[in-house]
N, C-alpha and C. Protein backbone atom coordinates (compact mmCIF):
# COMPACT_ATOMS: atom_id res chain seq x y z
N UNK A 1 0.85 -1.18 0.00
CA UNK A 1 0.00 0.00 0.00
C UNK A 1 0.89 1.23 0.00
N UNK A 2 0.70 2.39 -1.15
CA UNK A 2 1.26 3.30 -1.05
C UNK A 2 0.96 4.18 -0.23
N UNK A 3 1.78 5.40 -0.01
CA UNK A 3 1.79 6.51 0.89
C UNK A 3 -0.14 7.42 0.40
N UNK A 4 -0.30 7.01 -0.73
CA UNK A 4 -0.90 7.80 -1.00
C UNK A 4 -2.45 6.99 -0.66
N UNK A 5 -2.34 5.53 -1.41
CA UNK A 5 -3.70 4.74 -0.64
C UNK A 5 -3.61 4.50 0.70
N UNK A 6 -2.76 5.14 1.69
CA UNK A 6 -2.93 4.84 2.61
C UNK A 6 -3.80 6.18 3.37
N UNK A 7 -3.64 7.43 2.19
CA UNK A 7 -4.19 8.79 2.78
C UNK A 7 -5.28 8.88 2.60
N UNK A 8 -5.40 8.50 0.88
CA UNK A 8 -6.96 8.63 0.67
C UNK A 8 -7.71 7.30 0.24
N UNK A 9 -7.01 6.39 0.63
CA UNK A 9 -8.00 4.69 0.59
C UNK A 9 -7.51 4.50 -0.86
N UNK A 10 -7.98 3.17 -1.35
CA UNK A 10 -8.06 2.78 -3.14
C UNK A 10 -9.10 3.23 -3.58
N UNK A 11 -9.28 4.15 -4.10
CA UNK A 11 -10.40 4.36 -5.00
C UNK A 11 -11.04 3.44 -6.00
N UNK A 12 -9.69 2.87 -6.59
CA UNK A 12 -10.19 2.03 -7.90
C UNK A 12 -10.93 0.75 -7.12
N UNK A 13 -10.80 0.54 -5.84
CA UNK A 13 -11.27 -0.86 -5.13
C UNK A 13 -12.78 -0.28 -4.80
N UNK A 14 -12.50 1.03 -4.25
CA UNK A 14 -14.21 1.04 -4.39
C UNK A 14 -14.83 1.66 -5.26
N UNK A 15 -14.16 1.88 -5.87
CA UNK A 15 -14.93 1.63 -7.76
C UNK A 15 -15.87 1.24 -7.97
N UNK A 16 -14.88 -0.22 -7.75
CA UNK A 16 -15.13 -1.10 -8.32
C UNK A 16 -16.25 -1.92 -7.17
N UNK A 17 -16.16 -2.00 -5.93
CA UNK A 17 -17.51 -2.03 -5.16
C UNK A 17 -18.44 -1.61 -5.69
N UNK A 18 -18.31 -0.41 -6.03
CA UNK A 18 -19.64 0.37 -5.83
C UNK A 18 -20.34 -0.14 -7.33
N UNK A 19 -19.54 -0.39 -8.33
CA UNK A 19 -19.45 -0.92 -9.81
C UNK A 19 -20.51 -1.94 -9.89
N UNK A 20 -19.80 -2.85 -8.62
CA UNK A 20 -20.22 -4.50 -8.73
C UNK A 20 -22.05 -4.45 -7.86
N UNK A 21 -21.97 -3.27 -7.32
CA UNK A 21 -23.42 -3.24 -6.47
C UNK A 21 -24.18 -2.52 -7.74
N UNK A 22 -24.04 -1.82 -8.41
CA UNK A 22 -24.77 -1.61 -9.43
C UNK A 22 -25.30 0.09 -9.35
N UNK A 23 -24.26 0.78 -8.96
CA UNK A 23 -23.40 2.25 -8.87
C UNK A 23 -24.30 2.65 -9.67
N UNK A 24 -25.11 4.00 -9.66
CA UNK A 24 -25.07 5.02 -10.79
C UNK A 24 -24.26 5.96 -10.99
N UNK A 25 -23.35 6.76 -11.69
CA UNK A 25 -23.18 7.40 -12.42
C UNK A 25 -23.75 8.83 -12.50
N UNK A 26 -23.33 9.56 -11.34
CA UNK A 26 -24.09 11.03 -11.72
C UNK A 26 -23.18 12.07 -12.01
N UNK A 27 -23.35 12.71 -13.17
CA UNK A 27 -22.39 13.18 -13.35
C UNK A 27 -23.43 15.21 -12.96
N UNK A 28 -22.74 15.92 -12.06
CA UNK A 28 -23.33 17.28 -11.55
C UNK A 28 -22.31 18.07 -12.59
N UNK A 29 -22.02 17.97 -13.34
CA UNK A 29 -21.43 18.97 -14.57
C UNK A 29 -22.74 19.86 -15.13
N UNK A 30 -22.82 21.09 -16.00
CA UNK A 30 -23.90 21.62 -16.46
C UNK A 30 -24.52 20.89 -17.47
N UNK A 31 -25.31 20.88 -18.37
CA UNK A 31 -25.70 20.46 -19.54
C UNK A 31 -24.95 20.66 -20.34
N UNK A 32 -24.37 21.82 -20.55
CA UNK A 32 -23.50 22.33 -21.94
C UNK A 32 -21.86 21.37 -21.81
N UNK A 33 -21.64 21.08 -20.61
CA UNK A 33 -20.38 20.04 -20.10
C UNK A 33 -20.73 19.20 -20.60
N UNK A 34 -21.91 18.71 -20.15
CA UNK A 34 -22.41 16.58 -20.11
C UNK A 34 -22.18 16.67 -21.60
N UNK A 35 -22.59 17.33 -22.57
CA UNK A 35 -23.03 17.71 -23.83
C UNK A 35 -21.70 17.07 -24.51
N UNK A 36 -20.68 17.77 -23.87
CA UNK A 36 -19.27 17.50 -24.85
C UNK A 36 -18.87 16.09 -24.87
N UNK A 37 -19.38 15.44 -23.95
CA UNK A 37 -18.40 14.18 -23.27
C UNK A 37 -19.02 13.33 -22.01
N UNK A 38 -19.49 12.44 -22.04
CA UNK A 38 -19.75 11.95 -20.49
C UNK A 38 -19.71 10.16 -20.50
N UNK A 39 -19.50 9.78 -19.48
CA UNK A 39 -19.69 8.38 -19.16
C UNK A 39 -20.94 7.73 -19.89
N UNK A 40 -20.92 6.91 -20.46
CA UNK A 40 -22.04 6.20 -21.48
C UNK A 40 -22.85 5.66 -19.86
N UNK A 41 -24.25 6.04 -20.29
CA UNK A 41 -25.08 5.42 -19.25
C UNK A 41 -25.33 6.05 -17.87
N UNK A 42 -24.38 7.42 -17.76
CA UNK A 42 -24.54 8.41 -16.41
C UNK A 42 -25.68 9.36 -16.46
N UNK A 43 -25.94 9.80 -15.64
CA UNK A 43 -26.97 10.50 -15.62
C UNK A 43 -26.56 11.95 -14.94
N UNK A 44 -27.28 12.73 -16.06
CA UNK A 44 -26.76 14.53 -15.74
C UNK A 44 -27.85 15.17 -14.73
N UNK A 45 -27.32 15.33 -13.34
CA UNK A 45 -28.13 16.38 -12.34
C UNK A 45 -26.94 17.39 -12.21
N UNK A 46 -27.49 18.87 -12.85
CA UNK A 46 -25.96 19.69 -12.20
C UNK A 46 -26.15 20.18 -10.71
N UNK A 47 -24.72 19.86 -10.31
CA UNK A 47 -24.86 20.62 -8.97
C UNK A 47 -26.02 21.28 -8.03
N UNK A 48 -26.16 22.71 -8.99
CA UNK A 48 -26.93 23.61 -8.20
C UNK A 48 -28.47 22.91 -8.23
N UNK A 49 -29.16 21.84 -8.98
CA UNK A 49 -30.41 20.94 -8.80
C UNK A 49 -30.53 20.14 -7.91
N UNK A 50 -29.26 19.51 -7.47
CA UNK A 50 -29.13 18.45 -6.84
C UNK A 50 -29.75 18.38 -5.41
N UNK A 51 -29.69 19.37 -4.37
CA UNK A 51 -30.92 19.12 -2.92
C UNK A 51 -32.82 19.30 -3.80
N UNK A 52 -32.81 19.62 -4.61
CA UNK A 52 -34.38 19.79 -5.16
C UNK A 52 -34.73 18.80 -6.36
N UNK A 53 -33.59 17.53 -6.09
CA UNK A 53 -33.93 15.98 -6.88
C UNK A 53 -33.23 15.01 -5.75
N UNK A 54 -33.50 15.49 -4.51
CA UNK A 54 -32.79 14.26 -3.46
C UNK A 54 -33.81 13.26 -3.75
N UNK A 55 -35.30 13.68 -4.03
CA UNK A 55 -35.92 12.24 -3.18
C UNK A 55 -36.11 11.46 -4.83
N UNK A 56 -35.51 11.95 -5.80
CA UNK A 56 -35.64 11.49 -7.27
C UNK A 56 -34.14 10.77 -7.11
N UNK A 57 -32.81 11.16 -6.76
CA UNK A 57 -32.10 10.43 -6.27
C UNK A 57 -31.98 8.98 -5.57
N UNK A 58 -32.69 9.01 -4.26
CA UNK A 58 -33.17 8.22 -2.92
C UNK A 58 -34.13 6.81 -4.24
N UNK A 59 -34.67 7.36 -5.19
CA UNK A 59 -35.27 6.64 -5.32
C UNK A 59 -34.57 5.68 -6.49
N UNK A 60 -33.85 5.74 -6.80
CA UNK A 60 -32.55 4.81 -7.38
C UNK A 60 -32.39 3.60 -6.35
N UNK A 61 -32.19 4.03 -5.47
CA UNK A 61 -32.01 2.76 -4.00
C UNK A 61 -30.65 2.23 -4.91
N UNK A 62 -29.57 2.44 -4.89
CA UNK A 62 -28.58 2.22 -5.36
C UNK A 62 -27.30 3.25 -4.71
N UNK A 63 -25.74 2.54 -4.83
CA UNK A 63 -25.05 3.68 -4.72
C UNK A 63 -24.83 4.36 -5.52
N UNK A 64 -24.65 5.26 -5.54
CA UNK A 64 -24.27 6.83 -6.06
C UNK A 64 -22.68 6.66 -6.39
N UNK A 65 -21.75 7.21 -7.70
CA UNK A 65 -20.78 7.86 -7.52
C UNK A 65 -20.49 8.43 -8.99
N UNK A 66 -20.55 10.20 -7.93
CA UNK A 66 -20.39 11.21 -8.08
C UNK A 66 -18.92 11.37 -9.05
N UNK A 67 -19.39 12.26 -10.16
CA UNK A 67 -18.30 13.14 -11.06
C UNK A 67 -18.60 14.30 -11.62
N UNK A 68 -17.62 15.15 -11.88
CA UNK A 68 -17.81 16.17 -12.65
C UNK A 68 -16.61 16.43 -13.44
N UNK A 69 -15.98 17.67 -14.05
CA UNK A 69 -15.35 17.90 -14.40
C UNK A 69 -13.89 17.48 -13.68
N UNK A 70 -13.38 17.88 -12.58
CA UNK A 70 -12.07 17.92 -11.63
C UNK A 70 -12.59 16.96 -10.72
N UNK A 71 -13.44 17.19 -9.61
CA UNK A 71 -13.34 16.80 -8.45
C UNK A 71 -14.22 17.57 -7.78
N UNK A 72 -14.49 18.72 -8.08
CA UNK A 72 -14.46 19.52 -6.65
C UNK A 72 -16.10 19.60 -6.66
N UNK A 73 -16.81 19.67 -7.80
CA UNK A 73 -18.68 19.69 -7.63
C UNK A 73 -18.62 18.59 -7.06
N UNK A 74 -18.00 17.26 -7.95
CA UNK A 74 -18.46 16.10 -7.32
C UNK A 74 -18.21 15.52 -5.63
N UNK A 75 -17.20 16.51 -5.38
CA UNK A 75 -17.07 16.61 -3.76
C UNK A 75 -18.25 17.06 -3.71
N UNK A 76 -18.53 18.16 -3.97
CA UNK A 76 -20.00 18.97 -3.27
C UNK A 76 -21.10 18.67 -2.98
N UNK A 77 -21.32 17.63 -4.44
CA UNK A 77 -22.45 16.70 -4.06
C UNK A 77 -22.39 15.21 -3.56
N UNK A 78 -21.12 15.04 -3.35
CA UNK A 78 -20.87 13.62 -2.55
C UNK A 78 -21.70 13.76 -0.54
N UNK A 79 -21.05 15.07 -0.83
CA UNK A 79 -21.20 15.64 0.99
C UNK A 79 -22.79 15.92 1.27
N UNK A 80 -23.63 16.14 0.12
CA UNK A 80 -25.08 16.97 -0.07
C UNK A 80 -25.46 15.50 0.54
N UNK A 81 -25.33 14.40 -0.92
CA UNK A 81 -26.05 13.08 -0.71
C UNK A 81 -25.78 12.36 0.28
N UNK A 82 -24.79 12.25 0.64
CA UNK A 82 -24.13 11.68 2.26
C UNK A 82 -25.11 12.01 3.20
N UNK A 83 -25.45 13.45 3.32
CA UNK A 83 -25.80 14.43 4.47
C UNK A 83 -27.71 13.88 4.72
N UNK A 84 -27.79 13.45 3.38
CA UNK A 84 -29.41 12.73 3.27
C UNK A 84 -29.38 11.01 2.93
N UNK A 85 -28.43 10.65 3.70
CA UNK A 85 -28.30 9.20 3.84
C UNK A 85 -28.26 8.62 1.99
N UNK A 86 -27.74 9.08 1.55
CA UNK A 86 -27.58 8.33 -0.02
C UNK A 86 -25.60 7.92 0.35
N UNK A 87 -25.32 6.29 -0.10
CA UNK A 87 -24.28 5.61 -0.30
C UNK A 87 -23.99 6.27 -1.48
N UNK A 88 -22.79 7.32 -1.01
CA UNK A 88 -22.06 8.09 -2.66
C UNK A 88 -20.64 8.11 -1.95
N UNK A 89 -20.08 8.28 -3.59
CA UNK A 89 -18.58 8.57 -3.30
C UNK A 89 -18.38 9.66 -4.42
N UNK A 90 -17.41 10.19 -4.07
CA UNK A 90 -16.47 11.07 -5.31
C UNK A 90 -15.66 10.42 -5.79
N UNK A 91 -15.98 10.23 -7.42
CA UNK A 91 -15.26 9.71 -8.61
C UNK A 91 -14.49 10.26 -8.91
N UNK A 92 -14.72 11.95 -8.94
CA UNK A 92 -13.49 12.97 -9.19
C UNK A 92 -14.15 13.51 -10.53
N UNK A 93 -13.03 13.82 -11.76
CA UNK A 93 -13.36 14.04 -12.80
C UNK A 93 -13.54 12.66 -13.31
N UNK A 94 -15.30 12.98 -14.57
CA UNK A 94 -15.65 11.95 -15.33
C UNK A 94 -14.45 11.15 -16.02
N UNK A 95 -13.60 12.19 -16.69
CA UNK A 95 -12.66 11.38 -17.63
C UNK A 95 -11.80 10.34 -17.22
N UNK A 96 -11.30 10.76 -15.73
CA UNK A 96 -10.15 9.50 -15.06
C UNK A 96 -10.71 8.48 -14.88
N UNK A 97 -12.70 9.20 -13.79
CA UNK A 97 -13.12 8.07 -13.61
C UNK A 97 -13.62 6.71 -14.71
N UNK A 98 -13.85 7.14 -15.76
CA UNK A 98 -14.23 6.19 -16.92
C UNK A 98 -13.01 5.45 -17.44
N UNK A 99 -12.02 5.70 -16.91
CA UNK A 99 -10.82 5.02 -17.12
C UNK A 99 -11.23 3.73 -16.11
N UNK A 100 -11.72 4.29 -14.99
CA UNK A 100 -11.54 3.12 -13.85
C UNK A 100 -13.25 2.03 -13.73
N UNK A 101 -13.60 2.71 -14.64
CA UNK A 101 -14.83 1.73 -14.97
C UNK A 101 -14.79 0.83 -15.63
């Protein structure tokens, strides 16, 4: 285990958990983002929608993991859905994460 999975865990392991439970894919980028590029099969809520589609969320009954562009929305809404009992993680940016899908 490196210095670094030891700081912030394996991501690619719970990936791949979250993969094998049958994960959605939300990507909180805007429309005009999702537009250019996105994970085949994710689904676009941007950011600023996301507390006024929790219970459209909730109703997935699935885990959640979160992407956007970098990292940092999909932090934002990792912490939103957390905060209302939804199993999410931050993927980071879509593009790395679709590497690890």
């Amino acid at each position: 285990m490196g210095l670094f999975d030891f700081l912030f865990g394996n991501k690619t392991k719970k990936i791949n958990d979250f993969k094998n439970r049958g994960a959605v894919i939300l990507d909180v980028r805007n429309p005009g983002e999702f537009s250019t590029g996105a994970i085949p099969g994710s689904k676009n809520i941007p950011l600023p929608q996301l507390s006024n589609r929790l219970s459209e969320i909730k109703k997935w009954n699935k885990p959640v993991i979160a992407c956007c562009a970098s990292g940092m929305r999909s932090g934002s809404a990792a912490a939103i859905l957390r905060a209302n009992g939804v199993e999410v993680m931050n993927g980071g940016g879509w593009f790395n994460l679709s590497k690890k899908l």
